[in-house]
N, C-alpha and C. Protein backbone atom coordinates (compact mmCIF):
# COMPACT_ATOMS: atom_id res chain seq x y z
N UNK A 1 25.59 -25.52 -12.15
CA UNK A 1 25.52 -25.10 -10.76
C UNK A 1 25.76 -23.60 -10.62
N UNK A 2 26.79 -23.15 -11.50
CA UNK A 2 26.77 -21.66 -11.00
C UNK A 2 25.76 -20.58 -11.58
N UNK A 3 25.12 -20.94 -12.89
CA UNK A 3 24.21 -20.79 -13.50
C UNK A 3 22.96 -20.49 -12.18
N UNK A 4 22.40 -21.49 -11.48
CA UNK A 4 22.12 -20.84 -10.33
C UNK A 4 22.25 -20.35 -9.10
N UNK A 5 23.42 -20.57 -8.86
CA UNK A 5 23.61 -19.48 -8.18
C UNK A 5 23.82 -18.57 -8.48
N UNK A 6 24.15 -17.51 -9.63
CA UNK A 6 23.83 -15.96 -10.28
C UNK A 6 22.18 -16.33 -10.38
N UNK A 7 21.07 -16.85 -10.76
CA UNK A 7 19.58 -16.71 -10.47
C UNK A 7 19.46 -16.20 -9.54
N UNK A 8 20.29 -17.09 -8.02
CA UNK A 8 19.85 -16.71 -6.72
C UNK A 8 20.02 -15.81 -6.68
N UNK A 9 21.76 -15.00 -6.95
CA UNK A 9 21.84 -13.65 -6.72
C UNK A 9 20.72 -13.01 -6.83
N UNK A 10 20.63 -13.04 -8.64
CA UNK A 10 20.11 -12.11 -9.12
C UNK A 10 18.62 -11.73 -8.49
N UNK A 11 18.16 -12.67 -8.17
CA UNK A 11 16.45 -12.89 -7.64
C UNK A 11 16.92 -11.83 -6.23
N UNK A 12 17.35 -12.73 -5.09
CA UNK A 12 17.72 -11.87 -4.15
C UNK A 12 17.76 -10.14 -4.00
N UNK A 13 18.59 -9.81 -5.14
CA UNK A 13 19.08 -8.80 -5.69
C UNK A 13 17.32 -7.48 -5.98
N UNK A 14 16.72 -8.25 -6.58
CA UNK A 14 15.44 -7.30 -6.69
C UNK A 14 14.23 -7.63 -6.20
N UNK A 15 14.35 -8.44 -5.79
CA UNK A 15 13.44 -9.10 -4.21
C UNK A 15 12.79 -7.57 -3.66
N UNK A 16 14.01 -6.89 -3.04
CA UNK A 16 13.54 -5.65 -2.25
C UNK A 16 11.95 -4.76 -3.25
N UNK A 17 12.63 -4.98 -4.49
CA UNK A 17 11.87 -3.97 -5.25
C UNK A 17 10.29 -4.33 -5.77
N UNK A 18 10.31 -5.14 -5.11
CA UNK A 18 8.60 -6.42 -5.61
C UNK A 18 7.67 -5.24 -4.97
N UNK A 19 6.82 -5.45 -5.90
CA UNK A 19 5.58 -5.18 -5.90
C UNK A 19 4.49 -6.09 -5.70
N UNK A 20 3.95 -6.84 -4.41
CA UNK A 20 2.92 -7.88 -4.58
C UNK A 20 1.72 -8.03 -4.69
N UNK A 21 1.32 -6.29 -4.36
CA UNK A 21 -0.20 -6.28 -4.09
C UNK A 21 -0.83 -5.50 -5.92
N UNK A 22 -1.81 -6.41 -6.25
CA UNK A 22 -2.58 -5.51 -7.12
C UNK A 22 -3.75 -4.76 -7.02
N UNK A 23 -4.14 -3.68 -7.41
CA UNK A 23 -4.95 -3.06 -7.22
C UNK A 23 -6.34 -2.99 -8.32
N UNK A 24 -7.61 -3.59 -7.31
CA UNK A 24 -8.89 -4.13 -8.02
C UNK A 24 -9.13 -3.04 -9.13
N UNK A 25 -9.82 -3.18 -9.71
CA UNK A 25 -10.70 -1.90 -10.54
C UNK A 25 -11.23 -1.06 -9.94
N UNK A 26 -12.14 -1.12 -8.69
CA UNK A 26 -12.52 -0.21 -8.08
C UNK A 26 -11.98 0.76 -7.44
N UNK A 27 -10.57 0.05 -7.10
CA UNK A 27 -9.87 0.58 -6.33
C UNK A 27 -8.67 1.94 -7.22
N UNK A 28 -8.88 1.66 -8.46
CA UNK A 28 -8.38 2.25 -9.26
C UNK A 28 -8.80 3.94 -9.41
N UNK A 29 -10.08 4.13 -8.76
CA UNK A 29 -10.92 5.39 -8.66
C UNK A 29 -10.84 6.02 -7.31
N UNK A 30 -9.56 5.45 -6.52
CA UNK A 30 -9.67 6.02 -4.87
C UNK A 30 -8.25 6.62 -5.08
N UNK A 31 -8.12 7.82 -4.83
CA UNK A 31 -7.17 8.63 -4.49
C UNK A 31 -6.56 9.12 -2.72
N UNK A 32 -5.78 9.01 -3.11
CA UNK A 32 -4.77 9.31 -1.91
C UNK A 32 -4.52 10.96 -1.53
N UNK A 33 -5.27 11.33 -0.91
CA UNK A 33 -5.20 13.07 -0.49
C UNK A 33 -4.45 13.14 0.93
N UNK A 34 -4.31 14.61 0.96
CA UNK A 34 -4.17 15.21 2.22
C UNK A 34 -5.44 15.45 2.90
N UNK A 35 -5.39 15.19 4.56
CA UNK A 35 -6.38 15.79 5.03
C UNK A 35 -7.49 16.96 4.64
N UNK A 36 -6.49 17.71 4.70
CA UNK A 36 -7.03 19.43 4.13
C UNK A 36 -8.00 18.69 3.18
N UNK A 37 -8.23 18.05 2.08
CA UNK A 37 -9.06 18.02 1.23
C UNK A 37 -10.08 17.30 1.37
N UNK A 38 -10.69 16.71 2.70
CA UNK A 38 -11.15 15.70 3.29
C UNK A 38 -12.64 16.44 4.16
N UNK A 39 -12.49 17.83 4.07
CA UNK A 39 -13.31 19.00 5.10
C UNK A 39 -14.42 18.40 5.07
N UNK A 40 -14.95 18.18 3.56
CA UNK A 40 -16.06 18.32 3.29
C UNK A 40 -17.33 16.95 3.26
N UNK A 41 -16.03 15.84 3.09
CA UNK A 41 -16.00 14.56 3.17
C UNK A 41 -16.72 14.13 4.43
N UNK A 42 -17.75 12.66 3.73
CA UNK A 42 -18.04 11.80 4.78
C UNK A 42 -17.09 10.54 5.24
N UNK A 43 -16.61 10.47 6.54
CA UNK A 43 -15.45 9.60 6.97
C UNK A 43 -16.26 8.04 7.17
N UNK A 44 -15.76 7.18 6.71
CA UNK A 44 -16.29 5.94 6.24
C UNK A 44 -15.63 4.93 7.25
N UNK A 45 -14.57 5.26 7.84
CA UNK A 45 -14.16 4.22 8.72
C UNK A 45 -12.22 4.63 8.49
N UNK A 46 -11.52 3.71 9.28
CA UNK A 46 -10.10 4.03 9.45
C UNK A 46 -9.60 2.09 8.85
N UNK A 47 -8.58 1.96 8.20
CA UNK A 47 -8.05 0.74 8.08
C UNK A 47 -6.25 0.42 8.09
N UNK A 48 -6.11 -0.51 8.48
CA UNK A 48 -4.60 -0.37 8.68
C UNK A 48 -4.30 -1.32 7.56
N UNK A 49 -3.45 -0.76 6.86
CA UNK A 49 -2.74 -2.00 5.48
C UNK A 49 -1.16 -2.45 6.25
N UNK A 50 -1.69 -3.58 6.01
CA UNK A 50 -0.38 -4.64 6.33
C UNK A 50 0.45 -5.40 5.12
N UNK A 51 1.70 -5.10 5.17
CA UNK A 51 2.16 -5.78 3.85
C UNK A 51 3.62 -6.42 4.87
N UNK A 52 3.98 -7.57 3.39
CA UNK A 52 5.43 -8.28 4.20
C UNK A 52 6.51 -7.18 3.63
N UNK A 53 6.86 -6.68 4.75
CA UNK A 53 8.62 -5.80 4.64
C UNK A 53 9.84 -6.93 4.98
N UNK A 54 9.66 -7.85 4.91
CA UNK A 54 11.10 -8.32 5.45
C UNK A 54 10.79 -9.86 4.70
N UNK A 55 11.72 -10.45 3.98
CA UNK A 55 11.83 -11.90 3.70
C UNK A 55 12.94 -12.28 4.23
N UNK A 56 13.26 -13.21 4.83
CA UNK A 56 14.29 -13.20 5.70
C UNK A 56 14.78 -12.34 5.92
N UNK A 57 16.42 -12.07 5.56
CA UNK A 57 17.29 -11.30 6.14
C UNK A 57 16.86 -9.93 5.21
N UNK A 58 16.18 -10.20 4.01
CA UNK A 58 16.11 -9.12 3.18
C UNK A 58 15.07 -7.96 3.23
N UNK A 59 15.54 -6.75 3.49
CA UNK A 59 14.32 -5.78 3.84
C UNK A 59 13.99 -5.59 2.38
N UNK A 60 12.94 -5.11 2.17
CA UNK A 60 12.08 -4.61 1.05
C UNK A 60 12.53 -2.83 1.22
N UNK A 61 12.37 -2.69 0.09
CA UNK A 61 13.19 -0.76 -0.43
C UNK A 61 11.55 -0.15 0.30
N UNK A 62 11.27 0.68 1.03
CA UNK A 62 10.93 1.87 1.63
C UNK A 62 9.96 1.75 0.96
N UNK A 63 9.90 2.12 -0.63
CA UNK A 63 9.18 3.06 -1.48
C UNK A 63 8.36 1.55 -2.06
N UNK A 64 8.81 0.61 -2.23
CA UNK A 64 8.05 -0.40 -2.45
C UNK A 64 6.79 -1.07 -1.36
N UNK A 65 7.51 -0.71 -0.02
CA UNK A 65 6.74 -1.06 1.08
C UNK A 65 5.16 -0.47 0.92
N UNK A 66 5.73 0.78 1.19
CA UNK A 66 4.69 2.07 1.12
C UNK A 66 3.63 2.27 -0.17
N UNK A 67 4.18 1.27 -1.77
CA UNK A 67 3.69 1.53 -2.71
C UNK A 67 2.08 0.76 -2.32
N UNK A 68 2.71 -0.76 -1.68
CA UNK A 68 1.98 -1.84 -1.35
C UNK A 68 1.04 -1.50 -0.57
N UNK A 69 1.22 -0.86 0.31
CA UNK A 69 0.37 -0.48 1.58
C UNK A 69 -0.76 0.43 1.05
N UNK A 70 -0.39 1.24 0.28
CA UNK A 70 -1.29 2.05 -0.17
C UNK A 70 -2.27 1.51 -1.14
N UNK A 71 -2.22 0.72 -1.88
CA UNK A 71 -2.76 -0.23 -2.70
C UNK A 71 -3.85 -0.78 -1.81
N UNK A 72 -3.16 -1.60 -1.27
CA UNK A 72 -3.73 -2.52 0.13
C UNK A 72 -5.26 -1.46 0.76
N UNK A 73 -4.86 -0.07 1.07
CA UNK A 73 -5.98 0.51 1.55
C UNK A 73 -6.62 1.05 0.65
N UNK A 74 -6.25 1.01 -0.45
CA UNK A 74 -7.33 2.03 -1.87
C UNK A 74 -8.13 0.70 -2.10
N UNK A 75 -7.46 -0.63 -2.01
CA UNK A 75 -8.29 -1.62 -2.07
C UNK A 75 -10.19 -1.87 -1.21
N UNK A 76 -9.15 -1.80 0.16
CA UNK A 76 -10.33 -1.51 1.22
C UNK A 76 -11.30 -0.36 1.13
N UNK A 77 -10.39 0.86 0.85
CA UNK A 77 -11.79 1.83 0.47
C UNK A 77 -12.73 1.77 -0.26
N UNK A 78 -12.20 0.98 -1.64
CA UNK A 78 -13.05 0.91 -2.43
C UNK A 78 -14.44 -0.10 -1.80
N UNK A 79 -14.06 -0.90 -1.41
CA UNK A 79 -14.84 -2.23 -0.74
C UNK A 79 -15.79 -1.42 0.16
N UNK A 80 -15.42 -0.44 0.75
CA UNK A 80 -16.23 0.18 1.96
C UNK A 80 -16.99 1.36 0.97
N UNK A 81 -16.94 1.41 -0.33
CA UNK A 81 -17.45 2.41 -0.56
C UNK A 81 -16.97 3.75 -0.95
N UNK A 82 -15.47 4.13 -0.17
CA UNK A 82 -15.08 5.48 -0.49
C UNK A 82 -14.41 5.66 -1.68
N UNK A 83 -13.63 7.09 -1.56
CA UNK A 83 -13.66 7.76 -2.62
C UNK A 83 -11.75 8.33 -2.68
N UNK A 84 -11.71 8.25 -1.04
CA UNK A 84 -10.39 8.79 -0.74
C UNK A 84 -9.81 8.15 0.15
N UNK A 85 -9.18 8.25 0.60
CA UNK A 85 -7.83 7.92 1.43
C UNK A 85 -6.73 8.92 2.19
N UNK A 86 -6.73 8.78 3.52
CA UNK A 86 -5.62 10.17 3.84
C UNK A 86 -4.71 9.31 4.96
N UNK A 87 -3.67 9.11 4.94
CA UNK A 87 -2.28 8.50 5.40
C UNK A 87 -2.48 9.24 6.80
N UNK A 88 -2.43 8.63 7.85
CA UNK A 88 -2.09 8.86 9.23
C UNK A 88 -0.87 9.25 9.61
N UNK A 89 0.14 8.28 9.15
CA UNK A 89 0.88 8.40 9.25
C UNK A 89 2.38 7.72 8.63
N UNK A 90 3.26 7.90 8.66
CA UNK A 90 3.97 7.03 8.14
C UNK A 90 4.14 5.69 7.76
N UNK A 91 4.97 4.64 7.30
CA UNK A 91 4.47 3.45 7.17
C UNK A 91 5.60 2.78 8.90
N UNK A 92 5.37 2.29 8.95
CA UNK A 92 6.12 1.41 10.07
C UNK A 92 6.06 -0.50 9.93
N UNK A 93 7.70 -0.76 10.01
CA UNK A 93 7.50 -2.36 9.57
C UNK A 93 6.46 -2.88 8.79
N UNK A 94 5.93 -2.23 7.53
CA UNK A 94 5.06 -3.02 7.17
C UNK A 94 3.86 -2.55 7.34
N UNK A 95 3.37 -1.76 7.89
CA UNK A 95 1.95 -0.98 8.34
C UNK A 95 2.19 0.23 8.31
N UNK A 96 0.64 0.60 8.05
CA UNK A 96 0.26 1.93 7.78
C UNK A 96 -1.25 2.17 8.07
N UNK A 97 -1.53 3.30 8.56
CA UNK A 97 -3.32 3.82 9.00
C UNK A 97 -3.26 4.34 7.95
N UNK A 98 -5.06 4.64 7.83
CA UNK A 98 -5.56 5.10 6.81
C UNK A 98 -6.46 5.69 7.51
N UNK A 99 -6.82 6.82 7.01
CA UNK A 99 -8.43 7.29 6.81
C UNK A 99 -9.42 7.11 5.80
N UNK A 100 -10.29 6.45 5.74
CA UNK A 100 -11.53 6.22 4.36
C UNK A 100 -12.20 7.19 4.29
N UNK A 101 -12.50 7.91 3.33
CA UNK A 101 -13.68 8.80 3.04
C UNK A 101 -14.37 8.95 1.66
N UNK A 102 -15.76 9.24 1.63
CA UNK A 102 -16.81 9.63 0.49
C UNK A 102 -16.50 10.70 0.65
N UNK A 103 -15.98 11.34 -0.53
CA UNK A 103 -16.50 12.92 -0.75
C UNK A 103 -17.02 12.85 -1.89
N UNK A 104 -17.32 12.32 -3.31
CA UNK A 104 -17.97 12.20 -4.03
C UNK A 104 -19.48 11.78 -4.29
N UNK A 105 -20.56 12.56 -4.84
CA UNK A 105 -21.68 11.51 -4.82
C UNK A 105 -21.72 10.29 -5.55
């Protein structure tokens, strides 16, 4: 019995730090820029990545949220075609905007 309950801990314990989303092959060729580098770029559409920040009581670490989310939209770009990605804005509960863009031929 106590055997699992240290599992539970322990699981609990790095829960926050999960990583759930993987990122396709295609999506492996979409980079995450700043605007500024976007001038020249054709804009392909805007997408919002949604990921789970909260399992019950347990928030997910910041940097894991944000890892996911970004994944989540290099995913979609790729699907739509682009090449890049430029962050709107911060992540919030779990969401985040995107900008899609081709700048590559």
């Amino acid at each position: 019995m106590k055997l699992n309950y240290y599992a539970l801990c322990f699981a609990i314990a790095i829960l926050p730090a999960c990583t759930w989303i993987e990122p396709t092959k295609e999506a492996q060729q979409v980079t995450l820029v700043k605007s500024f580098n976007v001038k020249d770029c054709l804009k392909l559409g805007t997408t919002v990545a949604a990921v789970t920040y909260k399992v019950g009581i347990i928030t997910r670490e910041d940097d894991a949220v944000t890892k996911d989310l970004i994944i989540a939209a290099k995913n979609r770009a790729a699907e739509l075609g682009g090449d890049s990605i430029v962050a709107k804005g911060p992540a919030k509960e779990g969401k985040m905007s995107f900008d899609i863009y081709k700048c590559g031929e």
